[in-house]
Protein backbone atom coordinates (compact mmCIF):
# COMPACT_ATOMS: atom_id res chain seq x y z
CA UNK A 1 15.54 7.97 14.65
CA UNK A 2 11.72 6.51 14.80
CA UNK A 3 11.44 3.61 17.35
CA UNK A 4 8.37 1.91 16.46
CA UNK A 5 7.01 -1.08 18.63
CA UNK A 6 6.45 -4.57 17.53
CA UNK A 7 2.15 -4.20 17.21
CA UNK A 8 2.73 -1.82 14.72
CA UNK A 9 5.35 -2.41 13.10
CA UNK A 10 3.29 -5.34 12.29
CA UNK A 11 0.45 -3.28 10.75
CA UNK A 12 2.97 -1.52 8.76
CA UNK A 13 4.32 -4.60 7.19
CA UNK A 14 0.95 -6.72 6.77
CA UNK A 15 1.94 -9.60 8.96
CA UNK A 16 1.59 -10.76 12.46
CA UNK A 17 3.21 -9.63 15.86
CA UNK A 18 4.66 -13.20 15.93
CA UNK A 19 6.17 -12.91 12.36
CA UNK A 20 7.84 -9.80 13.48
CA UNK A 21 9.17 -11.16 16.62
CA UNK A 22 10.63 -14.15 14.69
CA UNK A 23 12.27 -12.36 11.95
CA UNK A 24 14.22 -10.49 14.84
CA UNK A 25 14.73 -13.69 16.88
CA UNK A 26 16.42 -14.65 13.51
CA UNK A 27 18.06 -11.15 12.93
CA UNK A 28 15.88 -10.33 9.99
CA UNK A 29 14.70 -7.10 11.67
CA UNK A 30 17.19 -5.64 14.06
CA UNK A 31 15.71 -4.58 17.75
CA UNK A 32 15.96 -2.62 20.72
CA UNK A 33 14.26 -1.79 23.94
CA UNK A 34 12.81 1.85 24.81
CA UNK A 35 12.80 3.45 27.91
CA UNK A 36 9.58 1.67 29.29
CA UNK A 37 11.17 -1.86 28.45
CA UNK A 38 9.22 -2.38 25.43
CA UNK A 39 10.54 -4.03 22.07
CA UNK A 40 10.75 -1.74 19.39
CA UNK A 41 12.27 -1.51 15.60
CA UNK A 42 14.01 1.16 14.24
CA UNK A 43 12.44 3.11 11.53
CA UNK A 44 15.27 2.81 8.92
CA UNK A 45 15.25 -0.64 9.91
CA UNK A 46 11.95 -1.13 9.00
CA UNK A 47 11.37 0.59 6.03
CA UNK A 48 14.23 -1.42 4.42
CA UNK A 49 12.45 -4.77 5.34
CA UNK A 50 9.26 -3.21 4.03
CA UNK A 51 10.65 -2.43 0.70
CA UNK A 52 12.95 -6.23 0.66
CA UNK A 53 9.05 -7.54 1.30
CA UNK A 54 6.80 -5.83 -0.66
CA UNK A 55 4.64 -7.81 -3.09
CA UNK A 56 3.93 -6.07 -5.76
CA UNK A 57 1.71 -7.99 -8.95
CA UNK A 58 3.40 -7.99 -12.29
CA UNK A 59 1.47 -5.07 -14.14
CA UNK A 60 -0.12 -6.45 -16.79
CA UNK A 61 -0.65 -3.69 -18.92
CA UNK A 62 3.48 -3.95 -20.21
CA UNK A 63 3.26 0.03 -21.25
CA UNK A 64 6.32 2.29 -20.60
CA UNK A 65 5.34 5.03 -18.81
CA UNK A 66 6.92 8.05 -16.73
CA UNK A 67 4.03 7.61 -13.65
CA UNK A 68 5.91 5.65 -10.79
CA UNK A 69 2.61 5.10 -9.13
CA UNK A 70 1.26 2.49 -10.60
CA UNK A 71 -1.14 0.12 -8.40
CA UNK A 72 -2.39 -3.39 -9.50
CA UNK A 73 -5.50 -4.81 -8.56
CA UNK A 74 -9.31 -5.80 -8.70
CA UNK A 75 -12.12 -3.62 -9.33
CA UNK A 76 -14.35 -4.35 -6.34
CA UNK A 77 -17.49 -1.74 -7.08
CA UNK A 78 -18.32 0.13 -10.21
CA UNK A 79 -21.22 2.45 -9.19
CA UNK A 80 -22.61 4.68 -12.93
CA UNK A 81 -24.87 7.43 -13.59
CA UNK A 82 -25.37 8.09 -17.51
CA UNK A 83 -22.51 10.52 -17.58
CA UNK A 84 -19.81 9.73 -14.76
CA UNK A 85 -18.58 6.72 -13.10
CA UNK A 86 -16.71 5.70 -9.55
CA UNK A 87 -14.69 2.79 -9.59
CA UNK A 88 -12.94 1.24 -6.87
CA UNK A 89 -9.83 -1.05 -6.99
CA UNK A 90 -8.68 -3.38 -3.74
CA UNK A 91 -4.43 -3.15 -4.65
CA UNK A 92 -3.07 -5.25 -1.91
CA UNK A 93 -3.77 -3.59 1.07
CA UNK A 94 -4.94 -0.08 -0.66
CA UNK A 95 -8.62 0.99 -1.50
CA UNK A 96 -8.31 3.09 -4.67
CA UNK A 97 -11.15 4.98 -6.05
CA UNK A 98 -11.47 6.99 -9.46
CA UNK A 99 -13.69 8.95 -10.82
CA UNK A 100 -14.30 8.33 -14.76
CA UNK A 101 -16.93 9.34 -17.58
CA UNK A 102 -19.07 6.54 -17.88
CA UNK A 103 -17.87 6.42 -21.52
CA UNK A 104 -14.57 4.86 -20.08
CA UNK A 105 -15.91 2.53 -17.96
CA UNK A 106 -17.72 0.95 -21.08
CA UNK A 107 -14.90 1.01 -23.66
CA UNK A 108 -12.20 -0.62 -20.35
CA UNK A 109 -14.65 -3.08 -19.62
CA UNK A 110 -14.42 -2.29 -15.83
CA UNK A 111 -16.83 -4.54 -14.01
CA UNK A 112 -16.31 -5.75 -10.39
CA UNK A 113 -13.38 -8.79 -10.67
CA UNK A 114 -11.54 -7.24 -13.61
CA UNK A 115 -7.70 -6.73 -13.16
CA UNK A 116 -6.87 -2.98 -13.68
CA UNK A 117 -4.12 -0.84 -12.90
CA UNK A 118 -4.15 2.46 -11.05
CA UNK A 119 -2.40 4.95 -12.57
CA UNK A 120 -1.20 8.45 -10.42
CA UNK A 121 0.42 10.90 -11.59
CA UNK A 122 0.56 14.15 -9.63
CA UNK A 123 2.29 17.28 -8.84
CA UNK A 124 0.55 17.20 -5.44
CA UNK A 125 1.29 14.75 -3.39
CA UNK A 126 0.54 15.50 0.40
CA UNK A 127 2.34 13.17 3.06
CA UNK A 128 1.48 13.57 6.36
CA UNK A 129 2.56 11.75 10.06
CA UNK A 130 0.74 11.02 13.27
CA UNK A 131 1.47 13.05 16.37
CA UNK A 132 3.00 10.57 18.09
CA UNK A 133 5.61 10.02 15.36
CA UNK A 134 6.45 13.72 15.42
């Protein structure tokens, strides 16, 4: 069981300390105290409320497809050479960046403010946790 404190539990969700603190005042988020005194959330706990919360835009593209990773949001920089492009989307919180010929960037019309949607599909994915979450 992961105890994580209220700071970043906060980070974790995208809100404020005091947003966390009232949703357990009103027992939206159950807590405890550690050993040093501190508040803290329980992991479980918190990924539940993270999932309840998340905001995630209505894709607009409306195509069935087997990728579960599929990330809304703006393109923010489009940088080209004649043959490849980079092109990086802002989805919520996330900083996405493909690589693309410069071809595609053309025929999508990807320019800095368009709506696009990030799609991953991988075999690989690597997940990875702090130390102090060990």
């Amino acid at each position: 069981m992961s105890q994580i404190r209220i700071r970043e539990a906060a980070g974790f969700l995208g809100v404020s300390d005091d947003t966390v603190r009232r949703w357990i005042d009103n027992a939206v988020l159950p807590a405890t105290t550690d050993a040093a005194g501190r508040m803290v959330v329980d992991g479980v706990d918190l990924a539940r409320l993270a999932t309840e919360h998340a905001a995630v835009p209505t894709d607009p593209s409306g195509t069935a497809s087997s990728a579960r990773n599929r990330f809304v949001g703006l393109v923010t920089r489009v940088v080209s050479d004649p043959v490849m492009s980079q092109v990086e989307l802002q989805c919520g919180p996330h900083r996405v960046v493909s690589l693309m010929s410069t071809e595609a960037v053309r025929e999508l019309g990807l320019v800095p403010g368009s709506v696009a949607v990030a799609v991953v599909k991988a075999t690989t994915v690597i997940v990875e946790i702090p130390p102090e979450h060990s």
